[in-house]
N, C-alpha and C. Protein backbone atom coordinates (compact mmCIF):
# COMPACT_ATOMS: atom_id res chain seq x y z
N UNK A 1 0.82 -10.54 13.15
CA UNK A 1 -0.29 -11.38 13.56
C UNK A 1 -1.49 -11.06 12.67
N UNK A 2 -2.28 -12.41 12.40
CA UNK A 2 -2.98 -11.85 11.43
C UNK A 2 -4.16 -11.35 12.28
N UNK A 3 -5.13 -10.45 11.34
CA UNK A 3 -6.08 -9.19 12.20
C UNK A 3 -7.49 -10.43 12.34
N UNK A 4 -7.89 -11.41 11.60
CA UNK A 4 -8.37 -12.57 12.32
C UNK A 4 -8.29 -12.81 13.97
N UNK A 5 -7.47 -13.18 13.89
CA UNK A 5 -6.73 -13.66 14.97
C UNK A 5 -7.26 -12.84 16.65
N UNK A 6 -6.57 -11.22 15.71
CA UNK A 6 -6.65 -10.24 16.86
C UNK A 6 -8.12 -9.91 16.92
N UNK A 7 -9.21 -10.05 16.02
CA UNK A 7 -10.71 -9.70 16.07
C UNK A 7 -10.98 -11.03 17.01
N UNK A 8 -10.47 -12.18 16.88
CA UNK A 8 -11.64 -13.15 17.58
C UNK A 8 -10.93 -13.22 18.88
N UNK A 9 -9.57 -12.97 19.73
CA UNK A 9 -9.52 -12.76 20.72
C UNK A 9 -10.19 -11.81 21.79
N UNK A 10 -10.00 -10.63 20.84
CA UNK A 10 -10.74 -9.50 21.21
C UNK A 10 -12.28 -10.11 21.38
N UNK A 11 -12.70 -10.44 20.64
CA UNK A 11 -14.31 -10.83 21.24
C UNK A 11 -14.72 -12.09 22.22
N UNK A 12 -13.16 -12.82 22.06
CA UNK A 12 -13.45 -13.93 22.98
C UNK A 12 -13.27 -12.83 24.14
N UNK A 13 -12.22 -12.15 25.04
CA UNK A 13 -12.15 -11.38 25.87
C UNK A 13 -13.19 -10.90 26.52
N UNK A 14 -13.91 -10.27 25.14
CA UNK A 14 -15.63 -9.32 25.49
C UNK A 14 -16.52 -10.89 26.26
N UNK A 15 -16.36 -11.78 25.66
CA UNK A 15 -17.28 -12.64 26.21
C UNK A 15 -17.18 -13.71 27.24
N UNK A 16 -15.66 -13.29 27.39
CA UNK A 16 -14.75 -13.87 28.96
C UNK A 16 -15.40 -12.69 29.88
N UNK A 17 -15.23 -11.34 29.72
CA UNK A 17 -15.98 -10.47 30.76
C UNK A 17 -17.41 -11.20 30.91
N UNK A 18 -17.76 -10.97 30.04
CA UNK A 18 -19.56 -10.75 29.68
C UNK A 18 -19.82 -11.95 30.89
N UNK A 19 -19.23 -13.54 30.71
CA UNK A 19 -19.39 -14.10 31.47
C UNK A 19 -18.73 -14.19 33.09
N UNK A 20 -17.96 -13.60 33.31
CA UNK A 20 -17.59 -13.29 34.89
C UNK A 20 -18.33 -12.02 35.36
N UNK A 21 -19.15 -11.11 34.44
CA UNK A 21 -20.19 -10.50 35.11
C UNK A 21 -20.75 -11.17 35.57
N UNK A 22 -21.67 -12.41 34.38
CA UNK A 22 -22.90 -13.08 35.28
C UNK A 22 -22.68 -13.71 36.25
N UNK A 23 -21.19 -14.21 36.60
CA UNK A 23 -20.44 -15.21 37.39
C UNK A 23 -21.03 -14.12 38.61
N UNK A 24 -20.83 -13.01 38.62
CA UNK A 24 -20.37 -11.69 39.86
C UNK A 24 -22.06 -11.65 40.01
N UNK A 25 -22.90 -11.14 39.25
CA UNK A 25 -24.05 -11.36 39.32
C UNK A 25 -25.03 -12.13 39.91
N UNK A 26 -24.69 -13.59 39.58
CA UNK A 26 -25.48 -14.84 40.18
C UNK A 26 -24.16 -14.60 42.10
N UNK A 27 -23.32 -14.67 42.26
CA UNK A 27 -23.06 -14.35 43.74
C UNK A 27 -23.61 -13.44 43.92
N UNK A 28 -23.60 -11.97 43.59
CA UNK A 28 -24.55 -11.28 44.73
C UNK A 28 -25.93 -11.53 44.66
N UNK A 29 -26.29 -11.62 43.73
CA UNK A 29 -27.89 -12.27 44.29
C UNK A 29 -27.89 -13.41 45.12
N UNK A 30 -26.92 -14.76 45.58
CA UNK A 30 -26.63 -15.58 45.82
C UNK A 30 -26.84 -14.70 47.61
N UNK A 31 -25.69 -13.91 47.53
CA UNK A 31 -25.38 -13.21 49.24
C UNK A 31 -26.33 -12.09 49.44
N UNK A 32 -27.13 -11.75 48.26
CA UNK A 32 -28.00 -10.68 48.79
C UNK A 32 -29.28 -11.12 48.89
N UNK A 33 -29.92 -12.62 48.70
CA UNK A 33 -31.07 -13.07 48.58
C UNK A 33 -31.68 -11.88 47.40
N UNK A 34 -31.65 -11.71 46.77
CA UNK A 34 -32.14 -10.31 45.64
C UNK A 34 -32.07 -10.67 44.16
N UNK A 35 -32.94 -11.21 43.99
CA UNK A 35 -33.23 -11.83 42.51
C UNK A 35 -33.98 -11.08 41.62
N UNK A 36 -32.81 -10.56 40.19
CA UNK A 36 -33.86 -9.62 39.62
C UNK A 36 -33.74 -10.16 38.22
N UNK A 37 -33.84 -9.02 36.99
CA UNK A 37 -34.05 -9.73 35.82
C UNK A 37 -32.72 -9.61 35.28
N UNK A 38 -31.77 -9.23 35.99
CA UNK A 38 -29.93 -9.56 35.91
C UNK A 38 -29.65 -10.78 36.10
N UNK A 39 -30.44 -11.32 36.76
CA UNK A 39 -30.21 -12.66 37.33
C UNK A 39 -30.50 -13.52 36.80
N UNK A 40 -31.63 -13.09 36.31
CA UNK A 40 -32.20 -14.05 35.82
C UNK A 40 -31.47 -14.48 33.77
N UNK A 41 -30.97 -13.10 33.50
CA UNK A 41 -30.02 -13.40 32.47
C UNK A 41 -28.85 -13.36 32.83
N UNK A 42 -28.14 -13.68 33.61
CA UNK A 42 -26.82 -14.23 33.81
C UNK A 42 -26.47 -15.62 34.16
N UNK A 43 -27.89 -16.07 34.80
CA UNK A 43 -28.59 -17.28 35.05
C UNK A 43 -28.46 -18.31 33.56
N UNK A 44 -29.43 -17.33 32.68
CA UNK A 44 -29.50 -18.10 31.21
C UNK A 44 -28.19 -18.43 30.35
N UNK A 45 -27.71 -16.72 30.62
CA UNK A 45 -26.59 -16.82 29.58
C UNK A 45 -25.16 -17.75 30.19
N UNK A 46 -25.51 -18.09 31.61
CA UNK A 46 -24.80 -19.00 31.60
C UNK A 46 -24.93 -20.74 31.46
N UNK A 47 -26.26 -21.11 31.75
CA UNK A 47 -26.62 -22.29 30.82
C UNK A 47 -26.24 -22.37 29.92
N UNK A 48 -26.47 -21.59 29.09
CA UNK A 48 -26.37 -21.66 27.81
C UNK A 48 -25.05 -21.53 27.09
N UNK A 49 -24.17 -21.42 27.83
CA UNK A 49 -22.88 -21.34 27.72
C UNK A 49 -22.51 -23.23 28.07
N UNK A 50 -22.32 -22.83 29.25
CA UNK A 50 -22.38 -24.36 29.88
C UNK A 50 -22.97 -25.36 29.17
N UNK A 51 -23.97 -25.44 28.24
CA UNK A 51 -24.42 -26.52 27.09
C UNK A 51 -24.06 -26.47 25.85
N UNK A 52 -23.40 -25.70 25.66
CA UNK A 52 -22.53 -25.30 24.44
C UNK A 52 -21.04 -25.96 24.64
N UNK A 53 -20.63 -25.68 25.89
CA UNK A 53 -18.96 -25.74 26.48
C UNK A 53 -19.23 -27.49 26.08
N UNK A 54 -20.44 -28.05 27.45
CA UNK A 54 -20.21 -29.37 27.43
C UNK A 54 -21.11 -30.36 26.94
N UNK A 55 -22.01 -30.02 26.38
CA UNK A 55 -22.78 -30.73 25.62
C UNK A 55 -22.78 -30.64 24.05
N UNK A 56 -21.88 -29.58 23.77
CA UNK A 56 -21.81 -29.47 22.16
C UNK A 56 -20.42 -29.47 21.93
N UNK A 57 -19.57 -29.35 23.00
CA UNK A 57 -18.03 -29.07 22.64
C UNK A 57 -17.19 -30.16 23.52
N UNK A 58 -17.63 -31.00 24.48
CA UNK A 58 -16.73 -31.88 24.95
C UNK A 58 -15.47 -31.25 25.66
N UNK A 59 -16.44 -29.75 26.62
CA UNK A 59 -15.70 -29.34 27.40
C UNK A 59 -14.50 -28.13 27.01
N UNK A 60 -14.78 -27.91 25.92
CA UNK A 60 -13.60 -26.93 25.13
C UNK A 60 -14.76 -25.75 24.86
N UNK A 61 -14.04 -24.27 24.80
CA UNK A 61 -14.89 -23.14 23.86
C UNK A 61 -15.51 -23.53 22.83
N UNK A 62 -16.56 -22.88 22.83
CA UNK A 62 -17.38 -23.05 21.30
C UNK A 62 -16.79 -22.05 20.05
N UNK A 63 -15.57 -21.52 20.54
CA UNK A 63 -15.09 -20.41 20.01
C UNK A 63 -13.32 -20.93 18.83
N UNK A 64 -13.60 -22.54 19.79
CA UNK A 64 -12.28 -23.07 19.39
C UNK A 64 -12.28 -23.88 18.07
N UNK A 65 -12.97 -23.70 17.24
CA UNK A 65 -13.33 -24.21 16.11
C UNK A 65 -13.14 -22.92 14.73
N UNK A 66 -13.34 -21.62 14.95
CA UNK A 66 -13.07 -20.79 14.72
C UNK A 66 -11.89 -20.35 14.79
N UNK A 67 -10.99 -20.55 15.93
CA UNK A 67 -10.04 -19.98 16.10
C UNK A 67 -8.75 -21.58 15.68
N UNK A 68 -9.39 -22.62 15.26
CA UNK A 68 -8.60 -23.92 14.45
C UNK A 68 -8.74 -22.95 12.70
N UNK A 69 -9.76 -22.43 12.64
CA UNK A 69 -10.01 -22.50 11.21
C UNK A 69 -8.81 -21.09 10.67
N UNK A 70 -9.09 -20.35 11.69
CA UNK A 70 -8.39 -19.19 11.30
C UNK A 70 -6.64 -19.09 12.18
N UNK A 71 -6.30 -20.12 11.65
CA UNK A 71 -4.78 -20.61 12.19
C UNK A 71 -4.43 -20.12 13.55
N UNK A 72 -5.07 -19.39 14.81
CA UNK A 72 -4.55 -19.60 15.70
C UNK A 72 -4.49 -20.48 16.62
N UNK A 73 -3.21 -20.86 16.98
CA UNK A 73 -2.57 -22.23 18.15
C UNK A 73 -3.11 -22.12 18.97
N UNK A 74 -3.01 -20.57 19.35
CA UNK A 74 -2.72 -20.84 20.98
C UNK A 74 -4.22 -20.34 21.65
N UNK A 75 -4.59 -21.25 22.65
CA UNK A 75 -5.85 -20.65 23.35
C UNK A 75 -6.21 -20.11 23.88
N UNK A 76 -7.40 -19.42 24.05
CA UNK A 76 -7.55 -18.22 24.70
C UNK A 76 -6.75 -18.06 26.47
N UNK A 77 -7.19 -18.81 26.82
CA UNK A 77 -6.58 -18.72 28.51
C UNK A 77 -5.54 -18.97 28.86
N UNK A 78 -4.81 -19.65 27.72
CA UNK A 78 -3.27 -19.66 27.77
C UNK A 78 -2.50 -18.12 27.61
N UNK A 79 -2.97 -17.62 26.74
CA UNK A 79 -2.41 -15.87 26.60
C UNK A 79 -2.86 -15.25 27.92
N UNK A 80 -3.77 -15.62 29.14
CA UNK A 80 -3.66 -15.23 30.16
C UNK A 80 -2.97 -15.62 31.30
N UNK A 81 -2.85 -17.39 31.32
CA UNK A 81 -2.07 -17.57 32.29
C UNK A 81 -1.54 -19.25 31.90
N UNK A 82 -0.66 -19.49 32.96
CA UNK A 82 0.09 -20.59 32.63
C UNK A 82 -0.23 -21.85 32.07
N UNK A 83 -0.34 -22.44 31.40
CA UNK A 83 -1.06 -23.96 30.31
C UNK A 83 -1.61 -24.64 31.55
N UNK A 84 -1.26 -25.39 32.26
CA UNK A 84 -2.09 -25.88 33.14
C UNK A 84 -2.98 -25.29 33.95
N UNK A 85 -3.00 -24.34 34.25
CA UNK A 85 -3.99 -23.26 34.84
C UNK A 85 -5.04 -22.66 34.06
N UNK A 86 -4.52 -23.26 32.41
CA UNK A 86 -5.38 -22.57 31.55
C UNK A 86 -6.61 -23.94 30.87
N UNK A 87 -5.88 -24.79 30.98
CA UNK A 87 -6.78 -26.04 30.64
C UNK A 87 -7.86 -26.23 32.06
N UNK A 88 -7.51 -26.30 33.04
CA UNK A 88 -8.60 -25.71 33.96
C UNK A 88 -9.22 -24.56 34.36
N UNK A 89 -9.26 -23.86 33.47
CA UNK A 89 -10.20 -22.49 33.62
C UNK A 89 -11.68 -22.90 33.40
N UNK A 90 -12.39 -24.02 32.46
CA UNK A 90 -13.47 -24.46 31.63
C UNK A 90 -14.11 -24.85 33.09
N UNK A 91 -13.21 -25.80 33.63
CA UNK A 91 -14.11 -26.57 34.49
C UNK A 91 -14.24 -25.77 35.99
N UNK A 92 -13.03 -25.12 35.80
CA UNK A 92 -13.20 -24.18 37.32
C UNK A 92 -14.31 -23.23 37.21
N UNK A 93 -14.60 -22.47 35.88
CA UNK A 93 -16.07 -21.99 35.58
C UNK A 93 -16.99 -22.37 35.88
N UNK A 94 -17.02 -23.51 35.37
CA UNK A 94 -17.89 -24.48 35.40
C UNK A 94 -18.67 -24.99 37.16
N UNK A 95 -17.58 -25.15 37.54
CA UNK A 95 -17.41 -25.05 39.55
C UNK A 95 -18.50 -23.71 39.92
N UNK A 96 -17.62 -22.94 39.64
CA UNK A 96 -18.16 -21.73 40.48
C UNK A 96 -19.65 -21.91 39.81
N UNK A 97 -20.10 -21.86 38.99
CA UNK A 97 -21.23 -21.61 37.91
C UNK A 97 -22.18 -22.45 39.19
N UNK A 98 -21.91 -23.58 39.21
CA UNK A 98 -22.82 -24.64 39.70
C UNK A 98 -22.98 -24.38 41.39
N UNK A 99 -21.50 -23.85 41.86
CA UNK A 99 -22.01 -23.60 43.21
C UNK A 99 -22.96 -22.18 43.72
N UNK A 100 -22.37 -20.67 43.02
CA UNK A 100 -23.35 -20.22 43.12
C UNK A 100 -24.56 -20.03 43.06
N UNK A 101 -25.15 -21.14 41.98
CA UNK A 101 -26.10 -21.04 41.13
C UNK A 101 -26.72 -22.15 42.49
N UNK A 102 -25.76 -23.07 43.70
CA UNK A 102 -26.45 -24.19 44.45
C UNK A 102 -26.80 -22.80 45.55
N UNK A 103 -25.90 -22.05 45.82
CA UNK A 103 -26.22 -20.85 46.85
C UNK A 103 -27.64 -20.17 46.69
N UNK A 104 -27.58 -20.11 45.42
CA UNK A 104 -28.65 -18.84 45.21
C UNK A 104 -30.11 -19.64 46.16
N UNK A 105 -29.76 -21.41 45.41
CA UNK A 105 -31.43 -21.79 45.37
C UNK A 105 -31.56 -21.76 47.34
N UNK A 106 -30.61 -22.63 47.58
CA UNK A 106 -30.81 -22.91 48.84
C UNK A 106 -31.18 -21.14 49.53
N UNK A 107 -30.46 -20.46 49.46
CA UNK A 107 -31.07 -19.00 50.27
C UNK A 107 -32.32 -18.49 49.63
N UNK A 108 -32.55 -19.10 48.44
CA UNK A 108 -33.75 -18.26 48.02
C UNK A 108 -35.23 -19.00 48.52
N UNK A 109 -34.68 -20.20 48.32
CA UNK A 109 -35.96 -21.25 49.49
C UNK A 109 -36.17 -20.89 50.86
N UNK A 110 -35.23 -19.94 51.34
CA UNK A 110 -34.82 -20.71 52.89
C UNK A 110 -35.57 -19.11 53.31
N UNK A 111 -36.53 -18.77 52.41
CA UNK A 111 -37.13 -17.23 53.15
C UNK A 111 -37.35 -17.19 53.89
């Protein structure tokens, strides 16, 4: 396998965590009413993901243009789980993203 390949999985990985922290992040502030400056960048860095995914990519990684150039097929969430489970990983993100992020506001109004 070429070492391409294995460098940009490896960092897609780092930035599959990076983002199910903020995912974990924006819920407990969501269930703890407790908004701090974690929040407030897990908050961003997930916008900013989310306008990248679907406003610059038509719903695909921004990572998948890179990983066309440097010959690998197969996509990231497919090497984790089954092809159809993996083509909805974007938008199931995408889900959770929007509902915690509807949790947070409503409990954080509702002082």
């Amino acid at each position: 396998m070429n070492v391409s390949v294995v460098m940009l999985r490896m960092l897609h990985g780092i930035f599959t965590a990076y983002f199910i922290a903020c995912l974990i992040a924006l819920y407990v502030s969501a269930f703890t009413k407790h908004v701090t400056t974690i929040t407030a960048i897990a908050i961003a860095s997930l916008a900013i993901e989310g306008f990248f995914v679907y406003v610059l990519n038509q719903g695909n990684c921004p990572l998948i243009h890179i990983q066309k150039k440097i010959g690998d097929p197969v996509p990231f969430f497919s090497l984790l789980m089954p092809a159809p489970l993996a083509k909805r990983a974007m938008p199931t993100f995408a889900v959770l993203t929007l509902f915690g992020a509807l949790i947070l506001a409503m409990r954080y109004t509702m002082r």
